[in-house]
N, C-alpha and C. Protein backbone atom coordinates (compact mmCIF):
# COMPACT_ATOMS: atom_id res chain seq x y z
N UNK A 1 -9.89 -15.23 10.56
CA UNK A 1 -8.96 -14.13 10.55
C UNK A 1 -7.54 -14.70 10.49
N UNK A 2 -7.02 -13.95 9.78
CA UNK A 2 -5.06 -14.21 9.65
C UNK A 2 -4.44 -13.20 10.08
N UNK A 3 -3.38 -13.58 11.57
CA UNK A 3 -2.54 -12.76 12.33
C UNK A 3 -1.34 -12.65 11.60
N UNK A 4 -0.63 -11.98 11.35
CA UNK A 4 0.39 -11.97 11.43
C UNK A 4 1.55 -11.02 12.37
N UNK A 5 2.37 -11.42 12.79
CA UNK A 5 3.31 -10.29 13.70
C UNK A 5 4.75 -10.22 13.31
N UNK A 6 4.51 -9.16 12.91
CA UNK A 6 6.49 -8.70 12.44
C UNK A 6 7.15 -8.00 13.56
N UNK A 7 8.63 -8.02 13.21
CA UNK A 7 9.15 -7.39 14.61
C UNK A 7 9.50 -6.37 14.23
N UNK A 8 9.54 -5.30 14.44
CA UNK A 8 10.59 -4.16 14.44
C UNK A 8 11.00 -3.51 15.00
N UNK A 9 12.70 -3.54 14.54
CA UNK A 9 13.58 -3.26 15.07
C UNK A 9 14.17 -1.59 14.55
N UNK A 10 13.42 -0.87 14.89
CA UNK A 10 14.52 0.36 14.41
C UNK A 10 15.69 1.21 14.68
N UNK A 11 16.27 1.56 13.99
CA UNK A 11 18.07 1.94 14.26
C UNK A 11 17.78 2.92 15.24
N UNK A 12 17.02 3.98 15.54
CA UNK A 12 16.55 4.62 16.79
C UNK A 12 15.35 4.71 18.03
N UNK A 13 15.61 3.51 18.50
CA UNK A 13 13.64 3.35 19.40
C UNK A 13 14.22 1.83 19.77
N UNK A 14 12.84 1.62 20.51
CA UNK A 14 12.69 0.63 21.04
C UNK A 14 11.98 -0.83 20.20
N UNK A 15 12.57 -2.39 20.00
CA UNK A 15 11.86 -3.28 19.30
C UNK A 15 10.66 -3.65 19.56
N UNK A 16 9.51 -3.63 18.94
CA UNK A 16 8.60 -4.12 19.19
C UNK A 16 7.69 -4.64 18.01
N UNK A 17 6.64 -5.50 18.68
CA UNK A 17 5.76 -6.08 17.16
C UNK A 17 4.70 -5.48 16.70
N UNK A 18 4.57 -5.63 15.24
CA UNK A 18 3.45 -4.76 14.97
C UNK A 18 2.60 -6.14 13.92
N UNK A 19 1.50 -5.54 14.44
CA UNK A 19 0.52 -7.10 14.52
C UNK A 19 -0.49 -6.72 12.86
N UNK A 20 -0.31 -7.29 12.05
CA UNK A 20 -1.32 -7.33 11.02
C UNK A 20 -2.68 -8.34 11.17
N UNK A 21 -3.49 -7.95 11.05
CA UNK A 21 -4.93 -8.72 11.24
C UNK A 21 -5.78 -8.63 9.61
N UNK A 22 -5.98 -9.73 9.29
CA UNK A 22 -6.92 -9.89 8.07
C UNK A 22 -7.99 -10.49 7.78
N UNK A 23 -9.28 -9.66 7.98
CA UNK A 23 -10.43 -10.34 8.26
C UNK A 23 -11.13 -10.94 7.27
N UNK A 24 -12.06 -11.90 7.70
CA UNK A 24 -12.89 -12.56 6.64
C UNK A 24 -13.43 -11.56 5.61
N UNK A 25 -13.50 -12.14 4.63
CA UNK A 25 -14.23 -11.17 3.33
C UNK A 25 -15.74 -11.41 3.47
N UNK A 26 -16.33 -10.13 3.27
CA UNK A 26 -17.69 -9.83 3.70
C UNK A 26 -18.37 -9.52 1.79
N UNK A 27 -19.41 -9.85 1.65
CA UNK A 27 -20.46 -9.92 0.71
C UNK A 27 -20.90 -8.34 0.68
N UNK A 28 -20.70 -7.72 -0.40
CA UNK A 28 -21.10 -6.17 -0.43
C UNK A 28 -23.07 -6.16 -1.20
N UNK A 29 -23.32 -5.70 -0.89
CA UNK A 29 -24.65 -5.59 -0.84
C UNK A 29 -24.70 -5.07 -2.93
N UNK A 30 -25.74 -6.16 -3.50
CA UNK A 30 -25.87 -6.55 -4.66
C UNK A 30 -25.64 -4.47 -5.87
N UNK A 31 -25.81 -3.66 -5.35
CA UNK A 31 -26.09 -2.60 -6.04
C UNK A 31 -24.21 -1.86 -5.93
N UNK A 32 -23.63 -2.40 -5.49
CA UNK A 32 -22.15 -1.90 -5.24
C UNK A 32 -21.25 -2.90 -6.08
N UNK A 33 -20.19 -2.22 -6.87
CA UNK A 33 -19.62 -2.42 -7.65
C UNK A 33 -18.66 -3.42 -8.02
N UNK A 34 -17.96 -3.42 -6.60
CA UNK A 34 -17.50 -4.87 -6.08
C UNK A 34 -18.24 -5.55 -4.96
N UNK A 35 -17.96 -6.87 -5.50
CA UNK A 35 -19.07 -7.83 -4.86
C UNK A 35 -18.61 -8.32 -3.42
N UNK A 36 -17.28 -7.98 -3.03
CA UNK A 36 -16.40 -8.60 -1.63
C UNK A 36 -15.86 -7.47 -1.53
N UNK A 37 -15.71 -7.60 0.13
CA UNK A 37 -15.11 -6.09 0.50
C UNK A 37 -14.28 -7.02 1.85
N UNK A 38 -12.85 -6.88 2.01
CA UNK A 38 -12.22 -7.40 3.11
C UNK A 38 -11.29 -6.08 4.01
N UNK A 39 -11.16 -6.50 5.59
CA UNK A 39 -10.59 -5.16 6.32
C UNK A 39 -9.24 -5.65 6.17
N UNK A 40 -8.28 -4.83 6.92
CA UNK A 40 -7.49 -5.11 7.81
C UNK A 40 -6.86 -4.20 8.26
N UNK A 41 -6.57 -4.82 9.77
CA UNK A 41 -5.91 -3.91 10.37
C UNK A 41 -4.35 -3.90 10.67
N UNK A 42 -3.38 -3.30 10.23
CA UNK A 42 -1.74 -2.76 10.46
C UNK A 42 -1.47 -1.90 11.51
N UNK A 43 -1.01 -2.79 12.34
CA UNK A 43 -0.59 -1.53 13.80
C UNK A 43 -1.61 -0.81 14.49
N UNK A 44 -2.89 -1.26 14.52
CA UNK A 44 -3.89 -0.51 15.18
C UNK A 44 -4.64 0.13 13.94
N UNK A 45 -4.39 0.94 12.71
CA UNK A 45 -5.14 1.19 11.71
C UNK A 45 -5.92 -0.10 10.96
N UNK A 46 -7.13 0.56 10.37
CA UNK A 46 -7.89 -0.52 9.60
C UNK A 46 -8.14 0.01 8.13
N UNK A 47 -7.76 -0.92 7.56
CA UNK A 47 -8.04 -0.15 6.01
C UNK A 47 -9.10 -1.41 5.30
N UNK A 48 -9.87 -0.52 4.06
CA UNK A 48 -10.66 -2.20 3.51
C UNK A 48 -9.98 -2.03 1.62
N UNK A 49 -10.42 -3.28 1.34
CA UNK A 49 -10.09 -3.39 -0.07
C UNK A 49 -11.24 -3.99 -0.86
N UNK A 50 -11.58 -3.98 -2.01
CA UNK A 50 -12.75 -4.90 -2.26
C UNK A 50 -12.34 -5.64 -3.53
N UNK A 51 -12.93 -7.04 -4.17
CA UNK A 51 -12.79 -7.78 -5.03
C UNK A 51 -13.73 -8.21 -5.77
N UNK A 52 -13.28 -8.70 -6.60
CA UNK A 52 -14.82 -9.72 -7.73
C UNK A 52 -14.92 -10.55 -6.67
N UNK A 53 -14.48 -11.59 -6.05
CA UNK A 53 -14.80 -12.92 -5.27
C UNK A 53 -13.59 -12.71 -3.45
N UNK A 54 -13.83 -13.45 -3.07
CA UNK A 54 -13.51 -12.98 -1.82
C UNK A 54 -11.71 -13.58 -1.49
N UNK A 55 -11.38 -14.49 -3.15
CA UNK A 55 -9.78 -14.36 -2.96
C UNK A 55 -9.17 -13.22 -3.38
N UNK A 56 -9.92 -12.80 -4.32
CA UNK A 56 -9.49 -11.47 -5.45
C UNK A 56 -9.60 -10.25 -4.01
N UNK A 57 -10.20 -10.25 -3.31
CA UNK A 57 -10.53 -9.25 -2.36
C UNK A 57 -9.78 -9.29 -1.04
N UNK A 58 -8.95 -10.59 -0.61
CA UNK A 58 -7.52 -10.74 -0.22
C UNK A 58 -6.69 -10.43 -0.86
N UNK A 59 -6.44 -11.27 -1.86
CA UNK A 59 -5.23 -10.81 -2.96
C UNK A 59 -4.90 -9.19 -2.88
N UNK A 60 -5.97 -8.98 -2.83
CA UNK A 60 -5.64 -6.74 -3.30
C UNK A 60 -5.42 -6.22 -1.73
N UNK A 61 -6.44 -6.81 -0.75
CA UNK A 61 -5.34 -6.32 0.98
C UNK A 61 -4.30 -6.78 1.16
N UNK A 62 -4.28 -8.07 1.27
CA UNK A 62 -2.64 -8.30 1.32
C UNK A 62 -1.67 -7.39 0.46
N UNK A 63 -1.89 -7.24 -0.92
CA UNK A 63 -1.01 -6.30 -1.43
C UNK A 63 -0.95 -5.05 -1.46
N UNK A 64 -2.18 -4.53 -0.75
CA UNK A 64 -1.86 -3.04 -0.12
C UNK A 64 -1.18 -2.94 1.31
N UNK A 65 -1.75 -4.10 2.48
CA UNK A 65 -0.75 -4.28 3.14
C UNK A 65 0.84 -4.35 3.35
N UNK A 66 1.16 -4.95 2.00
CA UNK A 66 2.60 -4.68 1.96
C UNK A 66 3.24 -3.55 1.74
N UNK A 67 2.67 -2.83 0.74
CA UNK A 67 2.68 -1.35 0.35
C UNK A 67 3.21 -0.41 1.59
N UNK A 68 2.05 -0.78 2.54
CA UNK A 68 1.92 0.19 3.29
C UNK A 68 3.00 -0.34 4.67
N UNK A 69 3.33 -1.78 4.71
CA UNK A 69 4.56 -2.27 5.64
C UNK A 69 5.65 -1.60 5.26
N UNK A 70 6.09 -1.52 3.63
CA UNK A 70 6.93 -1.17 3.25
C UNK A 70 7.14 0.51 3.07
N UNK A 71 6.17 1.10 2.94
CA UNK A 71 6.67 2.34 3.11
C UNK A 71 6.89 2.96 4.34
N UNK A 72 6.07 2.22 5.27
CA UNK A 72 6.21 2.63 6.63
C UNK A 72 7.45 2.40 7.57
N UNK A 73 7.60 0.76 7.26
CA UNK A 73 8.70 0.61 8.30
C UNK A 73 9.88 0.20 7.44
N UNK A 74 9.81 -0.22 6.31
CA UNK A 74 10.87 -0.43 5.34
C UNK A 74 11.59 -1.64 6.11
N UNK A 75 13.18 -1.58 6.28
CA UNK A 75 14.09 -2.70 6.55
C UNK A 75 14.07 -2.71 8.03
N UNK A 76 13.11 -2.28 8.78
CA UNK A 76 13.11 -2.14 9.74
C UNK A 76 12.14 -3.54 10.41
N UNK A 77 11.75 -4.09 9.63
CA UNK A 77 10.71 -5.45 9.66
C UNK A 77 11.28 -6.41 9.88
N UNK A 78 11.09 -7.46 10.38
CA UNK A 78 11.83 -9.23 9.87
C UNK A 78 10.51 -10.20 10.63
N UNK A 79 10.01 -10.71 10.14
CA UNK A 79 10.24 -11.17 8.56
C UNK A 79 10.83 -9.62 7.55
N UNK A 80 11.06 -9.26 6.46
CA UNK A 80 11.26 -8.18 5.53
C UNK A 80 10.12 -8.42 4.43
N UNK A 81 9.32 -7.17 3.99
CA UNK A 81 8.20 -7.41 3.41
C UNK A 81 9.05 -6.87 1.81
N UNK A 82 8.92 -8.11 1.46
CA UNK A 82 10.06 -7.71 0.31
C UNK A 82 9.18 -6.73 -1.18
N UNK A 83 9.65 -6.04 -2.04
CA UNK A 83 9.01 -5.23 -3.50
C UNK A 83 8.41 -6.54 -4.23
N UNK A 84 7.50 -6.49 -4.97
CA UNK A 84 7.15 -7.18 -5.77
C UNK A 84 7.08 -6.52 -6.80
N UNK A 85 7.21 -7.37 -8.29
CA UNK A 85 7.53 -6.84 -9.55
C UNK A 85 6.09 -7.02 -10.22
């Protein structure tokens, strides 16, 4: 598993960290469409993503993870989960 913890700081509230967790990629059972399916959890929610192989199936959580850092807490993060092109 890969922790990560950002801080945030928002212009009204109190700072605190919000902990990303990214779990091992799991083997989807041979009749399902993608072959890797990985979780993770953002702030207490868990979302999954799935891939051809089990980097492709990080690759796509991590980048919904950001998605969802960024719409949520925006500049309110640091590290800052920056747009990708």
């Amino acid at each position: 598993m890969i922790e990560l913890t950002f801080r945030l700081t928002p212009e009204n509230g109190e700072p605190r960290d919000v902990l990303v967790r990214i779990h091992e990629p799991t083997r989807n059972p041979s009749e399902e469409e993608w072959p890797w399916d990985v979780k993770v959890d953002i702030d207490g929610g868990q979302t999954a993503t799935c891939g051809m192989d089990p980097l492709d199936a990080i690759e796509n959580e991590t980048r919904h993870a950001a998605i969802v850092l960024r719409e949520v807490y925006g500049d309110a993060l640091d590290p800052p989960v920056e747009p990708q092109d």
